[in-house]
N, C-alpha and C. Protein backbone atom coordinates (compact mmCIF):
# COMPACT_ATOMS: atom_id res chain seq x y z
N UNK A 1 30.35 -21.86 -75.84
CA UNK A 1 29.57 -21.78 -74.63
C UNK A 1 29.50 -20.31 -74.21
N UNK A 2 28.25 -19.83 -73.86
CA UNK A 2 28.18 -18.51 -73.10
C UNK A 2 27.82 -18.42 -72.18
N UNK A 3 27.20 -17.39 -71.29
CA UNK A 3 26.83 -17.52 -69.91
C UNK A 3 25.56 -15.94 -70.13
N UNK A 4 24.60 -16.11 -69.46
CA UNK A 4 23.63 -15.09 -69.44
C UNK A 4 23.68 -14.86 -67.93
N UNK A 5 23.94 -13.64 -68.00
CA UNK A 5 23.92 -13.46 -65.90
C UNK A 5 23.49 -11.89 -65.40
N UNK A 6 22.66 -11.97 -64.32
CA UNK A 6 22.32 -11.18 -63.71
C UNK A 6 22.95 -10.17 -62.56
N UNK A 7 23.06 -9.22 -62.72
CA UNK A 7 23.82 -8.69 -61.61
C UNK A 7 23.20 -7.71 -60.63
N UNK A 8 22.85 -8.11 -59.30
CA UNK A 8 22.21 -6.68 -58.60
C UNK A 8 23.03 -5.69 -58.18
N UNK A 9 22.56 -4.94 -58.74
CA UNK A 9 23.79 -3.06 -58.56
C UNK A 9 22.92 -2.41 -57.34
N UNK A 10 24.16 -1.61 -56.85
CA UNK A 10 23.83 -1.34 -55.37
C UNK A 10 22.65 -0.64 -55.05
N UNK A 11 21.58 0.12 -56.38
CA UNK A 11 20.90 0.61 -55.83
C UNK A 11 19.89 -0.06 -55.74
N UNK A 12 19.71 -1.49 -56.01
CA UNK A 12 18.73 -2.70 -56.32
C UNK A 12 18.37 -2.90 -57.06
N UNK A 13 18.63 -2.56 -58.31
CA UNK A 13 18.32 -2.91 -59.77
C UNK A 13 19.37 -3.56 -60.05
N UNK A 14 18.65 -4.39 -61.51
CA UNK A 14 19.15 -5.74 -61.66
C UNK A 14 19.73 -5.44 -63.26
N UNK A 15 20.84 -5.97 -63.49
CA UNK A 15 21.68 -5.89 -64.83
C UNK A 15 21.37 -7.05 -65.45
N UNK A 16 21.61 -7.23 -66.98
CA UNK A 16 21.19 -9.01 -67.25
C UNK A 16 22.31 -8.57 -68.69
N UNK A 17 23.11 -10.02 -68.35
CA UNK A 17 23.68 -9.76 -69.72
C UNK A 17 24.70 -10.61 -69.94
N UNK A 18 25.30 -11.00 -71.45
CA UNK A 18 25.79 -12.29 -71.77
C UNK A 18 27.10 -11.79 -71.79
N UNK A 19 28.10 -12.81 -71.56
CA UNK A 19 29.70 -12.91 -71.74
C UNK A 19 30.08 -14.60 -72.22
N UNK A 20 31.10 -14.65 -73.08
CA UNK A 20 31.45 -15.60 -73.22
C UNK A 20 32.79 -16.49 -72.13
N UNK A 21 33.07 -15.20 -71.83
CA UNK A 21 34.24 -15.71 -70.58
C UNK A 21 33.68 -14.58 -69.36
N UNK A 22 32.63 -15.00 -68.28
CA UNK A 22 32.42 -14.68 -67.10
C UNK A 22 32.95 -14.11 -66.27
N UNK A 23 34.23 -14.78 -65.73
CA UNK A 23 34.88 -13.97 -65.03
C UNK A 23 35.21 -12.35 -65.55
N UNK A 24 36.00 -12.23 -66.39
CA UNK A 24 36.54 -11.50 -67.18
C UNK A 24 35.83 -10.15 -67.55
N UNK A 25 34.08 -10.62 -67.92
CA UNK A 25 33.43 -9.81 -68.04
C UNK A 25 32.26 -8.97 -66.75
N UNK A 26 33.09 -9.48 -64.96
CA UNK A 26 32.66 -9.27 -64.04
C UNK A 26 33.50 -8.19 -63.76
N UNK A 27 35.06 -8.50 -63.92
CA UNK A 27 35.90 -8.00 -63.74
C UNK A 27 35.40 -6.75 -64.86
N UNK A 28 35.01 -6.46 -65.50
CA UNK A 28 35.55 -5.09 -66.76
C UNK A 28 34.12 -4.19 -65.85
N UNK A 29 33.16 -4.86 -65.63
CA UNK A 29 31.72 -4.36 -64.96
C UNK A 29 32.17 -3.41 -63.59
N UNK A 30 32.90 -4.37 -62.76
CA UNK A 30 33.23 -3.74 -61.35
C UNK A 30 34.40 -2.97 -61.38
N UNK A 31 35.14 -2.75 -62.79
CA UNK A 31 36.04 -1.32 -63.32
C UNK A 31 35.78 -0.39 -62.82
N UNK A 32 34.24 -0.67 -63.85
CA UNK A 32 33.71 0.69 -64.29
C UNK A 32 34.49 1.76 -65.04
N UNK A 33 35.46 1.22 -66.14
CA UNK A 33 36.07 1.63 -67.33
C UNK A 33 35.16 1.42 -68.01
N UNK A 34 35.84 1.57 -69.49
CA UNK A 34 35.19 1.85 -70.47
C UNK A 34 34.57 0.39 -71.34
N UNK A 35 35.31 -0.46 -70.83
CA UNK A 35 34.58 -1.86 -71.35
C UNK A 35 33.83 -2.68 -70.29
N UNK A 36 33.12 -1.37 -69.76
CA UNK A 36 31.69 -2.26 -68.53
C UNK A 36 31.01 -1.54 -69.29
N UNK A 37 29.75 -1.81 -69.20
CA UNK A 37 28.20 -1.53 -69.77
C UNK A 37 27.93 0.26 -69.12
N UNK A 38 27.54 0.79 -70.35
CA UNK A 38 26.63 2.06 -69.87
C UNK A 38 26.34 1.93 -68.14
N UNK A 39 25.38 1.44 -68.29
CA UNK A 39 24.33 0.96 -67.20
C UNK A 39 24.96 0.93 -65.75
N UNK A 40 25.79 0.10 -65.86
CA UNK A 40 26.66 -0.79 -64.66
C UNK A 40 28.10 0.44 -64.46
N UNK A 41 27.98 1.22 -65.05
CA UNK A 41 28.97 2.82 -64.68
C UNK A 41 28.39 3.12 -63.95
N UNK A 42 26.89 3.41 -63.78
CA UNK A 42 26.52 4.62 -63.12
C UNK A 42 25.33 3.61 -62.04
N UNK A 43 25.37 2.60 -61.89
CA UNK A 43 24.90 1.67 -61.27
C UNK A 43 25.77 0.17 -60.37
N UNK A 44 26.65 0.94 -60.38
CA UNK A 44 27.88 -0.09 -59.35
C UNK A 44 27.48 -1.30 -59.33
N UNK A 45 27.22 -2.58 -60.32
CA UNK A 45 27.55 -3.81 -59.31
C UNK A 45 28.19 -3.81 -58.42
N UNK A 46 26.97 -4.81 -57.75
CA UNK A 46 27.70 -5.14 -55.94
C UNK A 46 27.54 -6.54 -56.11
N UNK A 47 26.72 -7.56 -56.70
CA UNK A 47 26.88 -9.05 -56.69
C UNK A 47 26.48 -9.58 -57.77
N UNK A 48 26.47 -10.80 -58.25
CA UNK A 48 26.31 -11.67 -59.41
C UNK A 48 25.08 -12.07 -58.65
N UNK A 49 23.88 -12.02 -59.67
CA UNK A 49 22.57 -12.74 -58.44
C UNK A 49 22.47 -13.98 -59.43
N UNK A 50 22.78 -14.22 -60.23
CA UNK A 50 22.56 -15.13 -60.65
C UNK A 50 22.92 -15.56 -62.50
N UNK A 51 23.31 -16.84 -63.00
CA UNK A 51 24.27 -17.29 -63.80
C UNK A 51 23.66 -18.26 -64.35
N UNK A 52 23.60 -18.70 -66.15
CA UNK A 52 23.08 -20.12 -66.44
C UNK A 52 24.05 -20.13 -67.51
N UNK A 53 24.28 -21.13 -67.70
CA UNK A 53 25.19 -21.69 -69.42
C UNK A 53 24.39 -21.69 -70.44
N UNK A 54 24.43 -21.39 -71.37
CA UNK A 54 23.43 -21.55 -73.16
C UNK A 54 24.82 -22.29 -73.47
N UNK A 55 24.20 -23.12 -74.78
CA UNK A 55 24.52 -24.19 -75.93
C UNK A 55 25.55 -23.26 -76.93
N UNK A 56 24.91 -21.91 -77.23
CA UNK A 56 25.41 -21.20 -78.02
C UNK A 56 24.50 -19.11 -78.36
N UNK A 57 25.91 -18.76 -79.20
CA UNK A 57 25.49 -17.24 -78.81
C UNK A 57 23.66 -16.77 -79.05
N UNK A 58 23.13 -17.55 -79.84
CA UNK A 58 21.39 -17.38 -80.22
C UNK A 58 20.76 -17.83 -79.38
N UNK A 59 21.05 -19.04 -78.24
CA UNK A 59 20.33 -19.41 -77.00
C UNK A 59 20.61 -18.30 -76.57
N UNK A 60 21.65 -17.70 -75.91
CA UNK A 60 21.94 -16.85 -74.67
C UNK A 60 20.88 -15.46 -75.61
N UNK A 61 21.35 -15.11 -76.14
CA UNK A 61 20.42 -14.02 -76.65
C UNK A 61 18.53 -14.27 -76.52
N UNK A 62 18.16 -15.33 -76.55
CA UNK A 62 17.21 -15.72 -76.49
C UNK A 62 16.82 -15.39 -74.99
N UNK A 63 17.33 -16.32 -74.01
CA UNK A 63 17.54 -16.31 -72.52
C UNK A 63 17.34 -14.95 -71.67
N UNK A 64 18.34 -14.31 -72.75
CA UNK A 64 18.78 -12.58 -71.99
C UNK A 64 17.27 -12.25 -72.53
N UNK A 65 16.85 -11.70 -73.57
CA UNK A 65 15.46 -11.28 -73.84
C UNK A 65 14.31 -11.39 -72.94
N UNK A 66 14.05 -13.19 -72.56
CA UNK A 66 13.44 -13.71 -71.60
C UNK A 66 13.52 -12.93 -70.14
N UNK A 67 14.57 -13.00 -69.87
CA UNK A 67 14.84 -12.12 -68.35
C UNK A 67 14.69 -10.63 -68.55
N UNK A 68 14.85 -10.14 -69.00
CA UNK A 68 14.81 -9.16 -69.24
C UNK A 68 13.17 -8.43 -69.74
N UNK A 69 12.38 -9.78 -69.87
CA UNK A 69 10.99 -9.10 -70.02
C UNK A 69 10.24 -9.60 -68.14
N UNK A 70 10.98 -10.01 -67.46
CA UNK A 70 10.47 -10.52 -66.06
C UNK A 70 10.41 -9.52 -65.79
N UNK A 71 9.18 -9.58 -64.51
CA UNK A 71 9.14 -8.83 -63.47
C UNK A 71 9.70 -8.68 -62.53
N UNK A 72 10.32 -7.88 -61.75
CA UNK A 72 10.79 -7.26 -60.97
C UNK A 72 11.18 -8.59 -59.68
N UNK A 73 10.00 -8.89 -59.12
CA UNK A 73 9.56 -9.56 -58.33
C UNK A 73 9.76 -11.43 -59.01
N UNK A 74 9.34 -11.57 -60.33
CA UNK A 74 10.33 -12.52 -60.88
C UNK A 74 11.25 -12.60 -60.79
N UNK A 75 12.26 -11.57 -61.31
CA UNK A 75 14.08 -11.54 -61.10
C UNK A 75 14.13 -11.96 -59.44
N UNK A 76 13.45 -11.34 -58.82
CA UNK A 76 14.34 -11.81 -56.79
C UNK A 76 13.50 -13.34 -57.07
């Protein structure tokens, strides 16, 4: 089971990205060490906007792609 999830970082842009254990990979994000994302260093998550379960790691990859081609105004 994985999880594909969105995160809005404080300057209002939106993060999208898969973990197999959620918590864990919220926790390494709001570090901001070296096992959070490029992105989310220099873009502080401030909340989880949003979370779905996939079947398996080729759904979630699928999923993440999907969101990640939305618009702006899609993601809110």
């Amino acid at each position: 089971m994985y999880f594909v999830y969105m995160l809005r970082c404080r300057d209002g842009s939106f993060y999208t990205g898969i973990a197999a254990d959620i918590e864990k990979r919220l926790r390494q994000h709001a570090s901001g060490g070296a096992a959070c994302a490029k992105y989310t260093r220099s873009h502080l998550p401030v909340e989880l906007a949003y979370q779905e379960q996939t079947e398996d790691w080729p759904a979630a990859l699928r999923r993440e792609a999907a969101i990640k081609r939305m618009s702006r105004a899609q993601k809110l």
